[in-house]
PDB file of N, CA and C in Angstrom:
ATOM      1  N   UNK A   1       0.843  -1.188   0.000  1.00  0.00           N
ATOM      2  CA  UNK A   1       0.000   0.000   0.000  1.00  0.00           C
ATOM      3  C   UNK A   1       0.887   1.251   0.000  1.00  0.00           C
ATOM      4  N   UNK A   2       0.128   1.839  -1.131  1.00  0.00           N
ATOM      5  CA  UNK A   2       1.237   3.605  -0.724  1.00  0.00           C
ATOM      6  C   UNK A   2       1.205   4.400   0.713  1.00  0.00           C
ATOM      7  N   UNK A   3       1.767   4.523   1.067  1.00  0.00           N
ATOM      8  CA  UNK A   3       1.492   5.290   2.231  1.00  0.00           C
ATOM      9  C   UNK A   3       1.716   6.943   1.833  1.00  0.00           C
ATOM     10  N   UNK A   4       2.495   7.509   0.708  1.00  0.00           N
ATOM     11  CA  UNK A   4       2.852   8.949   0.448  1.00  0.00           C
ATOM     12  C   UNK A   4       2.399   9.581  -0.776  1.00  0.00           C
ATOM     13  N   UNK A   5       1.979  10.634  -1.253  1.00  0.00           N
ATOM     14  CA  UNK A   5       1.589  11.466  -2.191  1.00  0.00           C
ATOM     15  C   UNK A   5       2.553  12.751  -2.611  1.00  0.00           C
ATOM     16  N   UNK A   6       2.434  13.414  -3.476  1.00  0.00           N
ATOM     17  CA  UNK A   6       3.165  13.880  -3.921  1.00  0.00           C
ATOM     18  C   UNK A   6       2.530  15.640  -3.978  1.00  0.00           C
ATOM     19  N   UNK A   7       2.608  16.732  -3.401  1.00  0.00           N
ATOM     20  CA  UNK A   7       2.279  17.783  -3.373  1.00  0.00           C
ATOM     21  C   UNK A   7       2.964  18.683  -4.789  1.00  0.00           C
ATOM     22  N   UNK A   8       2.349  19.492  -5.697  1.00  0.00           N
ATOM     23  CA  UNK A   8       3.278  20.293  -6.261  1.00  0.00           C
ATOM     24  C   UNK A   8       2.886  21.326  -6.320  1.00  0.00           C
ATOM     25  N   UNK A   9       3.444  22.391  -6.725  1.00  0.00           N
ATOM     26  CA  UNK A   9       3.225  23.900  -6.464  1.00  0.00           C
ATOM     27  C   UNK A   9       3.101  24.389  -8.183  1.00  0.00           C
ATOM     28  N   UNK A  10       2.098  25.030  -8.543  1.00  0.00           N
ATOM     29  CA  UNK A  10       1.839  24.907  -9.795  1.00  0.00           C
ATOM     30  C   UNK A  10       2.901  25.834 -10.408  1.00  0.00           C
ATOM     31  N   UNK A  11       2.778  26.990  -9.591  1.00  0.00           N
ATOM     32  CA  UNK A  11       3.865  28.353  -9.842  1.00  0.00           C
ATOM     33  C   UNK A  11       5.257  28.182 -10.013  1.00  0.00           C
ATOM     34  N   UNK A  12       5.900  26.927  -9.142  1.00  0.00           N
ATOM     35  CA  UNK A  12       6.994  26.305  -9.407  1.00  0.00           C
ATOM     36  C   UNK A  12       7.821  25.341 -10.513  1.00  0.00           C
ATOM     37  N   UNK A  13       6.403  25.247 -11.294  1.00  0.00           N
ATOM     38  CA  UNK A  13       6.840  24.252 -12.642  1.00  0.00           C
ATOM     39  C   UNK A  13       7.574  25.411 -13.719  1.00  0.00           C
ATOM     40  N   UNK A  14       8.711  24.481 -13.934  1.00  0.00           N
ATOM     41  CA  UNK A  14       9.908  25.110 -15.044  1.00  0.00           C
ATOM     42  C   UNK A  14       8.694  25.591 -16.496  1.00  0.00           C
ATOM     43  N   UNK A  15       7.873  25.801 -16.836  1.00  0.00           N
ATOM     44  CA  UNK A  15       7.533  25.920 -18.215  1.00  0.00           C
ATOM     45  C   UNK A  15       7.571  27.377 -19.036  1.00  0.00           C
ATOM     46  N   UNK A  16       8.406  26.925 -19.762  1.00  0.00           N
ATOM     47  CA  UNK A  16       8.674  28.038 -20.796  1.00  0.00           C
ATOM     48  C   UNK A  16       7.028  28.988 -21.136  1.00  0.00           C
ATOM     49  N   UNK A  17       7.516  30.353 -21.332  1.00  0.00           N
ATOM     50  CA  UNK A  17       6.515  30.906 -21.356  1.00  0.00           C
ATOM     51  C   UNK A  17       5.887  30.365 -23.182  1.00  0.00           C
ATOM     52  N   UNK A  18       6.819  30.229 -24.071  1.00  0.00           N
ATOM     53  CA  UNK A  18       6.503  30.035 -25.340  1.00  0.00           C
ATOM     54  C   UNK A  18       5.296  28.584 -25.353  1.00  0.00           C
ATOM     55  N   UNK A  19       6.021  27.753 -24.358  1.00  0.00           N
ATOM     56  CA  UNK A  19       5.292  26.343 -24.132  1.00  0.00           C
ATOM     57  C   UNK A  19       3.867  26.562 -23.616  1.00  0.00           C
ATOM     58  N   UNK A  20       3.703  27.387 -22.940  1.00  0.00           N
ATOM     59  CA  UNK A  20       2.863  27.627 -21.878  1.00  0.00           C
ATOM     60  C   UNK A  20       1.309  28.638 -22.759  1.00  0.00           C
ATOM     61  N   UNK A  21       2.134  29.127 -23.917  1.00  0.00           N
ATOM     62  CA  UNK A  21       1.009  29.882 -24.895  1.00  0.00           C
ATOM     63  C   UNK A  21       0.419  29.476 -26.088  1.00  0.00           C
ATOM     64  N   UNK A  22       1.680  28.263 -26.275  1.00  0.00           N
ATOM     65  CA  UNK A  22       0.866  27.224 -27.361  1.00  0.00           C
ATOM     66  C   UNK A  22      -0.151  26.036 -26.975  1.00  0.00           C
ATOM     67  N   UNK A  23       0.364  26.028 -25.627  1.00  0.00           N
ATOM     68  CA  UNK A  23      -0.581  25.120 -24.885  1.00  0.00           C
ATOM     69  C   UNK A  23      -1.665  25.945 -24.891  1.00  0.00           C
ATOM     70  N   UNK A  24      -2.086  26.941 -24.441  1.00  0.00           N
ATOM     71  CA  UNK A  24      -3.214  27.459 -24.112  1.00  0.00           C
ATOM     72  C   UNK A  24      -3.616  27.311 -25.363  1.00  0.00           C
ATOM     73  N   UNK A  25      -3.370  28.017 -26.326  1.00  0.00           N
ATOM     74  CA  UNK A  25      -3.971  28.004 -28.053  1.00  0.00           C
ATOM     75  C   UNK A  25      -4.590  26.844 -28.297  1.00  0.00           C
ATOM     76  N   UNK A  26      -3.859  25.584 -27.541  1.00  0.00           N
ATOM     77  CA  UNK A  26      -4.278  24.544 -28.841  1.00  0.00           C
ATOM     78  C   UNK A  26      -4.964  23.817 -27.782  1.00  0.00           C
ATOM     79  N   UNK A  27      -5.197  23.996 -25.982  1.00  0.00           N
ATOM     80  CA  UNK A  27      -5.971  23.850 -25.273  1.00  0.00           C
ATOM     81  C   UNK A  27      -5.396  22.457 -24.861  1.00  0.00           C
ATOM     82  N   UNK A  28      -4.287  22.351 -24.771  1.00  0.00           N
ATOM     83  CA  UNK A  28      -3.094  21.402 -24.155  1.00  0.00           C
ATOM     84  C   UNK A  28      -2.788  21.906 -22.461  1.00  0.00           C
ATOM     85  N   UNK A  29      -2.604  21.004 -21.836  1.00  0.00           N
ATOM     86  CA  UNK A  29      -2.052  20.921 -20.451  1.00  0.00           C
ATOM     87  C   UNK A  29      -0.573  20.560 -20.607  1.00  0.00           C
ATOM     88  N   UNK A  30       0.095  21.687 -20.252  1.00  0.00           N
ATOM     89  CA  UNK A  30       1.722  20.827 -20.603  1.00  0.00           C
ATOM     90  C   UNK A  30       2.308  19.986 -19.402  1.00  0.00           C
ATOM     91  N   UNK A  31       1.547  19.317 -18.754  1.00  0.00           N
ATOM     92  CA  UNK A  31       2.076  18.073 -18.110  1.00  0.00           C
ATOM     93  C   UNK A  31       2.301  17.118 -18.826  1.00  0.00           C
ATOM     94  N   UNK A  32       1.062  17.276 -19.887  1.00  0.00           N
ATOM     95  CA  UNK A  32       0.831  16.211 -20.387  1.00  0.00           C
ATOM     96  C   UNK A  32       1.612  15.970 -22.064  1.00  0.00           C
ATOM     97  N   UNK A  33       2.810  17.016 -22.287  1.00  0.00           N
ATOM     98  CA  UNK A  33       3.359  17.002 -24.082  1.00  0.00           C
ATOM     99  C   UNK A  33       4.282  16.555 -23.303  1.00  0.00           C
ATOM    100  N   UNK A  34       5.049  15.951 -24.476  1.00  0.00           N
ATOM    101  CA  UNK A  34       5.959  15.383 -24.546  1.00  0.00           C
ATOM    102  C   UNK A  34       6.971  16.185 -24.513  1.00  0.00           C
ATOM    103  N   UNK A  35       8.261  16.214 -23.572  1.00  0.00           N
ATOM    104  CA  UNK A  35       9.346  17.018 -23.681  1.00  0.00           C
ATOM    105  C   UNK A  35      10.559  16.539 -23.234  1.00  0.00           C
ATOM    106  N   UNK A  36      11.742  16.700 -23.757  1.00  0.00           N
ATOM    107  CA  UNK A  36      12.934  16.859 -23.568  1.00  0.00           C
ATOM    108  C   UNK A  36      13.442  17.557 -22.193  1.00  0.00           C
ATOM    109  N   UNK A  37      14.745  16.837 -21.596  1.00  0.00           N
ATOM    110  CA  UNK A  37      15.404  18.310 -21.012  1.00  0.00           C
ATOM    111  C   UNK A  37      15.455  17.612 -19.550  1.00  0.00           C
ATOM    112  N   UNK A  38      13.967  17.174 -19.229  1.00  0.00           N
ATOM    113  CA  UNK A  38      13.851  17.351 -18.244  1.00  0.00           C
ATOM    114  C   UNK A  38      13.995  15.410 -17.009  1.00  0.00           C
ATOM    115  N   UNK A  39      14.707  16.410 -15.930  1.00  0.00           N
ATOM    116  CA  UNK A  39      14.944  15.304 -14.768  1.00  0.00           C
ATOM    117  C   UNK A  39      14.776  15.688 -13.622  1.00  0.00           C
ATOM    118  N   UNK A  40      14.155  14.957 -13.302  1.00  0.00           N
ATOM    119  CA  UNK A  40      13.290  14.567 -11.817  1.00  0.00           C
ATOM    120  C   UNK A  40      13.929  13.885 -10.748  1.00  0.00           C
ATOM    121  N   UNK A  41      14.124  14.447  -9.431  1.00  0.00           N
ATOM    122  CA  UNK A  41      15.129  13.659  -8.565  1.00  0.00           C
ATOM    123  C   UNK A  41      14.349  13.722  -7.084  1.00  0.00           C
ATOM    124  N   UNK A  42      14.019  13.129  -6.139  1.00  0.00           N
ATOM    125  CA  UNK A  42      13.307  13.067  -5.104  1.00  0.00           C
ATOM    126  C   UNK A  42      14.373  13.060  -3.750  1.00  0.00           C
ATOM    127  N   UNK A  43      14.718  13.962  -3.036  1.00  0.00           N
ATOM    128  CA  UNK A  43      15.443  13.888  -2.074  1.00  0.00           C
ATOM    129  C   UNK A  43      15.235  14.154  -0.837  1.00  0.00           C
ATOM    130  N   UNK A  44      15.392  14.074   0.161  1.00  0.00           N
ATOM    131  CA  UNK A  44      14.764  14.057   1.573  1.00  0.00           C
ATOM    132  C   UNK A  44      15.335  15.601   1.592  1.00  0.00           C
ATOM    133  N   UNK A  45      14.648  16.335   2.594  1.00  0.00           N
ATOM    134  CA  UNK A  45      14.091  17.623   2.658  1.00  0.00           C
ATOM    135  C   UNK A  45      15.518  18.437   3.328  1.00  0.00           C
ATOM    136  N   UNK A  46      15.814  17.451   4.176  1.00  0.00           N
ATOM    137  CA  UNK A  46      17.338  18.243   4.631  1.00  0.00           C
ATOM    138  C   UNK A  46      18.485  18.660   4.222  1.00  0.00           C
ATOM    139  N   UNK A  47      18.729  17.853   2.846  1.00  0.00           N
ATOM    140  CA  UNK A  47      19.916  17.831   1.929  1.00  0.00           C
ATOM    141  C   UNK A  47      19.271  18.369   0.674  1.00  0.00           C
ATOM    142  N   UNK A  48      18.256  19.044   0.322  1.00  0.00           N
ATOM    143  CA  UNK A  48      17.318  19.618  -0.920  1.00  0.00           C
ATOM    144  C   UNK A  48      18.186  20.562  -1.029  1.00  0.00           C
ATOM    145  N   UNK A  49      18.507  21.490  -0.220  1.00  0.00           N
ATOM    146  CA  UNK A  49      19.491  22.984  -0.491  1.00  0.00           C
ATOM    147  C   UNK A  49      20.837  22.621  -1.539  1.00  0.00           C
ATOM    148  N   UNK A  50      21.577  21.343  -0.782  1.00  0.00           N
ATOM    149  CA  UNK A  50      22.660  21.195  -0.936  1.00  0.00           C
ATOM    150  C   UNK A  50      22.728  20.214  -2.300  1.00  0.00           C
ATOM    151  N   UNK A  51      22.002  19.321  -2.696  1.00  0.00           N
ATOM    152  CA  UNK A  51      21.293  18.886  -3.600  1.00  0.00           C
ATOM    153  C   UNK A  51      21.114  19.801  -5.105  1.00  0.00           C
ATOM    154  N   UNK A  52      20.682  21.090  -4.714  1.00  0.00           N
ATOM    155  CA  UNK A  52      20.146  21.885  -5.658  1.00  0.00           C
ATOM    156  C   UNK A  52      21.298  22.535  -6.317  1.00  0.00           C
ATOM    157  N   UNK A  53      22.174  23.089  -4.997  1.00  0.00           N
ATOM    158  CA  UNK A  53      23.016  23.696  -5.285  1.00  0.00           C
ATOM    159  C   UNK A  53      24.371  22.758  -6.046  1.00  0.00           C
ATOM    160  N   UNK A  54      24.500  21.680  -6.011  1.00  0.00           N
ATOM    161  CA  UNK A  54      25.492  20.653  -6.434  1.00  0.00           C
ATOM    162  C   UNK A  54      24.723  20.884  -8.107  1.00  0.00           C
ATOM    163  N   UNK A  55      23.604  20.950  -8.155  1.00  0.00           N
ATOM    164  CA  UNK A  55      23.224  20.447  -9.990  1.00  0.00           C
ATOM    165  C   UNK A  55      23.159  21.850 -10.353  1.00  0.00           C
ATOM    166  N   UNK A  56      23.200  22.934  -9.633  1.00  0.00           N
ATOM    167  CA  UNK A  56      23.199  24.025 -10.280  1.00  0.00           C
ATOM    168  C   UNK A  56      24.714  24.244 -10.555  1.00  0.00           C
ATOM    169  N   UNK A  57      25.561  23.919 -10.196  1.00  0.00           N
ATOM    170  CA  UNK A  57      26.957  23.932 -10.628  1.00  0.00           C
ATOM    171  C   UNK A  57      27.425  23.256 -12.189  1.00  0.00           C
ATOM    172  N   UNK A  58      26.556  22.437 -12.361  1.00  0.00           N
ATOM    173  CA  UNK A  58      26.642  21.951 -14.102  1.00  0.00           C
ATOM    174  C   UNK A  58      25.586  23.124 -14.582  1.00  0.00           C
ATOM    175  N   UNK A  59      26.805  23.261 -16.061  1.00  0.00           N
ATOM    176  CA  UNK A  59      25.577  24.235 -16.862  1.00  0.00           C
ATOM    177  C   UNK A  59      24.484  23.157 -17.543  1.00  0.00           C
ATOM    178  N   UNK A  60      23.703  21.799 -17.627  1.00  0.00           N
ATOM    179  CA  UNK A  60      22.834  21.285 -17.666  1.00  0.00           C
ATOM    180  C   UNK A  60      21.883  21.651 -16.389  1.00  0.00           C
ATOM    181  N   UNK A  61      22.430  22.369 -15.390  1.00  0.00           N
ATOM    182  CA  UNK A  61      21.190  22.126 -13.969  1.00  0.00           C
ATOM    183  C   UNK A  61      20.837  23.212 -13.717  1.00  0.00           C
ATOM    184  N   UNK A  62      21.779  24.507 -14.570  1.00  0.00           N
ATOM    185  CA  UNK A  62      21.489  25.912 -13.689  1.00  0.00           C
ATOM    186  C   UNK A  62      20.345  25.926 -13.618  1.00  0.00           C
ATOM    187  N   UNK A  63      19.268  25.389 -14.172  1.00  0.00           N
ATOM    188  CA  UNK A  63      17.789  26.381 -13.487  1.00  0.00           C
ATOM    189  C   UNK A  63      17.385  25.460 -12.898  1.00  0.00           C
ATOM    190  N   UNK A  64      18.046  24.498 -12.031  1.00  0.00           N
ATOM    191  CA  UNK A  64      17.286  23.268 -11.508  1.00  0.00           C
ATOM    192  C   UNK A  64      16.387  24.188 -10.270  1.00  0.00           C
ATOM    193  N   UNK A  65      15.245  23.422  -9.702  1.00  0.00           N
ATOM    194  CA  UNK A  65      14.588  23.677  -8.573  1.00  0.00           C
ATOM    195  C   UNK A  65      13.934  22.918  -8.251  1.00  0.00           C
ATOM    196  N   UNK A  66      13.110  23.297  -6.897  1.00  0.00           N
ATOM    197  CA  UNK A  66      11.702  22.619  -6.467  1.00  0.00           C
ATOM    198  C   UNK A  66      11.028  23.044  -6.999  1.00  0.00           C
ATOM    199  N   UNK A  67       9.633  21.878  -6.861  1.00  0.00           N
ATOM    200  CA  UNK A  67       8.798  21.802  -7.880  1.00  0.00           C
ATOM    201  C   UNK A  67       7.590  21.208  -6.301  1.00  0.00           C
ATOM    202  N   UNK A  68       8.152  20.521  -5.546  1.00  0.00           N
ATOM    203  CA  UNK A  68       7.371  20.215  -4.762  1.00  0.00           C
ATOM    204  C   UNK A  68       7.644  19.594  -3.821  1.00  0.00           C
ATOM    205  N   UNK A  69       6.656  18.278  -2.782  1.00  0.00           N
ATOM    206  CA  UNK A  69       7.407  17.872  -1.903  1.00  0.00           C
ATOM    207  C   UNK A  69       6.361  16.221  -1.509  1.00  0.00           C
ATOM    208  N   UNK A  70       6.930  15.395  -1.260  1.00  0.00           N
ATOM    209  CA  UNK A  70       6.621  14.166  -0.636  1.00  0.00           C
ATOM    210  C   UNK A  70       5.756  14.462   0.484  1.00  0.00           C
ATOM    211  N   UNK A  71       4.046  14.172   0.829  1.00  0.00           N
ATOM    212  CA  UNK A  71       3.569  14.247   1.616  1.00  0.00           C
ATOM    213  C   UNK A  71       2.635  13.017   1.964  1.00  0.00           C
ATOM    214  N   UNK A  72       2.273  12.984   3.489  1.00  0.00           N
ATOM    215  CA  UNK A  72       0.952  11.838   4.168  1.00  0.00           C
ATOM    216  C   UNK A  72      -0.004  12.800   3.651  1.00  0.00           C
ATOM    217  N   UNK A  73       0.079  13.643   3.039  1.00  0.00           N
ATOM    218  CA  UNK A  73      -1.567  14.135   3.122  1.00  0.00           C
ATOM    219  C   UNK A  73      -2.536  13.132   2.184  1.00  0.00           C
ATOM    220  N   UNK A  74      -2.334  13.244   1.010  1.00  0.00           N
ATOM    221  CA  UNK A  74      -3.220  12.081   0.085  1.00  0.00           C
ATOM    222  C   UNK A  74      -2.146  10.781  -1.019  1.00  0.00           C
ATOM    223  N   UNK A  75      -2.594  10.256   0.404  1.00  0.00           N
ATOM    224  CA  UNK A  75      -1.585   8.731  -0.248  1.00  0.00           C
ATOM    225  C   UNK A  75      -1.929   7.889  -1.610  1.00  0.00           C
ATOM    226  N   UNK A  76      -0.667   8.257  -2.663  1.00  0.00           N
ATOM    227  CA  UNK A  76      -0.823   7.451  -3.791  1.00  0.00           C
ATOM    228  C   UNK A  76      -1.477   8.584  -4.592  1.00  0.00           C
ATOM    229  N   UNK A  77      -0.988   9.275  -4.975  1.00  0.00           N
ATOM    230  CA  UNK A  77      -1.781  10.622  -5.323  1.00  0.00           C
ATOM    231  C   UNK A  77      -0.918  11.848  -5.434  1.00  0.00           C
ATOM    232  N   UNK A  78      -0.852  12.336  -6.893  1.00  0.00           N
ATOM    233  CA  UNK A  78      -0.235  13.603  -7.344  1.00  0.00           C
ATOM    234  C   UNK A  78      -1.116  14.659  -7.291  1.00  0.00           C
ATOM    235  N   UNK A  79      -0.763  15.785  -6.240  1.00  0.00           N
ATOM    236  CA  UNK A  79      -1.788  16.775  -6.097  1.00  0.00           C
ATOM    237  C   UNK A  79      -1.363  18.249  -6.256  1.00  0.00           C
ATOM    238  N   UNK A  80      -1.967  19.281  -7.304  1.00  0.00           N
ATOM    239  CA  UNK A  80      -1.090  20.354  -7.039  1.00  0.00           C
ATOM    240  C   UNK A  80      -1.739  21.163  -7.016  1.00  0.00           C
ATOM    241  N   UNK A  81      -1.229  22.162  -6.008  1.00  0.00           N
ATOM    242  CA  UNK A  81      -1.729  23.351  -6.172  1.00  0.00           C
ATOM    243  C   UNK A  81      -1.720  24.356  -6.547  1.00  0.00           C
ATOM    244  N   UNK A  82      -2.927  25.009  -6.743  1.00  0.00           N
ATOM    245  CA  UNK A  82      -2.718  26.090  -7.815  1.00  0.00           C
ATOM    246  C   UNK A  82      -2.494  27.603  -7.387  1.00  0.00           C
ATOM    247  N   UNK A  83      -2.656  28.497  -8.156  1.00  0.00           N
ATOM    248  CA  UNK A  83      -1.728  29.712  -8.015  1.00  0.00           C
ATOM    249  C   UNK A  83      -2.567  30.339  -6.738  1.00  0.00           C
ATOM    250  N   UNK A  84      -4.027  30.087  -6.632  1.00  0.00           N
ATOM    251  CA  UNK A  84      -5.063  30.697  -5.876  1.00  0.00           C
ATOM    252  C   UNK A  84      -5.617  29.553  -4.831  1.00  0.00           C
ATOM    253  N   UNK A  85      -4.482  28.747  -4.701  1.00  0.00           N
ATOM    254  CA  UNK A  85      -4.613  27.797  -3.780  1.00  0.00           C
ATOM    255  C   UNK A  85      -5.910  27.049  -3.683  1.00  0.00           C
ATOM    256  N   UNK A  86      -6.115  26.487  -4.858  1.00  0.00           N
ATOM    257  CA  UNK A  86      -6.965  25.626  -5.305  1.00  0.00           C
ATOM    258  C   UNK A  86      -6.278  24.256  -5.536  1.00  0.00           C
ATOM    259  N   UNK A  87      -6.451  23.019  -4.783  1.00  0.00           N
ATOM    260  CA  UNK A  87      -6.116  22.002  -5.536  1.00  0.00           C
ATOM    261  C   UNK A  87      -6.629  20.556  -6.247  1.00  0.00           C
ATOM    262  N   UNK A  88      -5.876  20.191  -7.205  1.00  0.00           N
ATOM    263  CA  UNK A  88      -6.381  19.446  -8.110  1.00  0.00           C
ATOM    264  C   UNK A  88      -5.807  18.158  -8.512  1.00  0.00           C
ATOM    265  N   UNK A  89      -6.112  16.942  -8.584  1.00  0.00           N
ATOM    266  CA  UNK A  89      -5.494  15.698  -8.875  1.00  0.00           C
ATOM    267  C   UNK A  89      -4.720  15.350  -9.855  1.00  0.00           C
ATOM    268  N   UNK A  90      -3.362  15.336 -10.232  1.00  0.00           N
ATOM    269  CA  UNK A  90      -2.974  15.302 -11.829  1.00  0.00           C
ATOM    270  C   UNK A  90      -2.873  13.663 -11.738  1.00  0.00           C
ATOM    271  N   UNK A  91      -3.894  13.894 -13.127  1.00  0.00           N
ATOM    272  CA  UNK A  91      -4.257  12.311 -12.969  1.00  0.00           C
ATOM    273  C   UNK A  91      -2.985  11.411 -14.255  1.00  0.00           C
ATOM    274  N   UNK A  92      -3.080  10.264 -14.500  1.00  0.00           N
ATOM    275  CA  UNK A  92      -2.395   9.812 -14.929  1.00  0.00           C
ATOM    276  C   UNK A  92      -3.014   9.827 -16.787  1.00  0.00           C
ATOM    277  N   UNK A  93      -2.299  10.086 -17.320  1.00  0.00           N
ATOM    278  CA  UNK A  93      -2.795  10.425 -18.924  1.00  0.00           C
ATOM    279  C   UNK A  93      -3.525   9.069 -19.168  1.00  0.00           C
ATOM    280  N   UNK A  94      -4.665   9.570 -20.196  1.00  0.00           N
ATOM    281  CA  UNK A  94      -6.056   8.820 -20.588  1.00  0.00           C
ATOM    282  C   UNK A  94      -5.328   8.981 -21.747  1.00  0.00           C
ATOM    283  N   UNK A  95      -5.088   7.876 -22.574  1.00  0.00           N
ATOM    284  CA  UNK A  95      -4.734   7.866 -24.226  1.00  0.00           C
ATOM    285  C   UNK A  95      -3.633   7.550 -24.788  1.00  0.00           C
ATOM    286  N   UNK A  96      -3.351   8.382 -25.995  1.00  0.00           N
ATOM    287  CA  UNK A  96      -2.118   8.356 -26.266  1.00  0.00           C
ATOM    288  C   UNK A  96      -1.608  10.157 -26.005  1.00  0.00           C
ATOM    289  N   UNK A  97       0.181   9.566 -25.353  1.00  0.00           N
ATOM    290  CA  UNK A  97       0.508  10.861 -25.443  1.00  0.00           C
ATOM    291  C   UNK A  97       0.783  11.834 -27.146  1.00  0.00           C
ATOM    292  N   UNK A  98       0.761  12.981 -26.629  1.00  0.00           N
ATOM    293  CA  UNK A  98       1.072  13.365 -28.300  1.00  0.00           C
ATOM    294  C   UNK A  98       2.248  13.306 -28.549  1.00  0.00           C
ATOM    295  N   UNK A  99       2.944  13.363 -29.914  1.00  0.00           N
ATOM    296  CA  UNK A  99       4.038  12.795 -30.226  1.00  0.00           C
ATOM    297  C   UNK A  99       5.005  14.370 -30.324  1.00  0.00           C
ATOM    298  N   UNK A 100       6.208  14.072 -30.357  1.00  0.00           N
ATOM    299  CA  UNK A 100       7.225  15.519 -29.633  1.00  0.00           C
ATOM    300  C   UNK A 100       7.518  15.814 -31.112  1.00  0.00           C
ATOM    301  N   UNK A 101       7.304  17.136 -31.761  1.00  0.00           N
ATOM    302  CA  UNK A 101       7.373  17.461 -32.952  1.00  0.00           C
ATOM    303  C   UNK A 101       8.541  18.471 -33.461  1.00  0.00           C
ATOM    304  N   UNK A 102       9.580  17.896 -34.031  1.00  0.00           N
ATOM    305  CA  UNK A 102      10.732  18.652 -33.915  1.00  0.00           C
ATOM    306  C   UNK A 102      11.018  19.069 -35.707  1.00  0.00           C
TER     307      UNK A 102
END
């Protein structure tokens, strides 16, 4: 059984503003496109500073950050919140993803 969930802060997601206006246009959620670039690392809360600051030292990490944090609040469950502190379930994609168009 899961016992932990995953909190995220919507304001904190890396997305390019360019990404973020074609999504709206074409009425895309960019959780859900396909993208490059990006890595995800889960670290206990005490060593996050030191963590951050180690990948910001490669020019691949300079804009690394938080994005969020490991919580008991809703176990087994990606939850984020939004800018007006509204939150919402990001559920696991229904379909096919769309394909990364280069």
């Amino acid at each position: 059984e899961i016992e932990k969930g995953v909190q995220l802060l919507e304001n904190s997601l890396p997305i390019e503003k360019q990404v973020a206006a074609a999504c709206e246009i074409l009425g895309l959620d960019p959780l859900y496109v396909a993208n490059e670039g990006v890595f995800v690392v889960i670290v206990d809360k005490a060593i996050e500073a030191e963590v951050l600051a180690l990948m910001r030292k490669d020019p691949k990490g300079q804009h690394a950050i938080s994005v969020g944090e490991v919580t008991a609040e809703h176990p087994g469950k990606v939850v984020m919140q939004s800018l007006i502190g509204g939150k919402r379930i990001v559920s696991p994609l229904i379909g096919e993803q769309l394909p990364r168009i280069c």
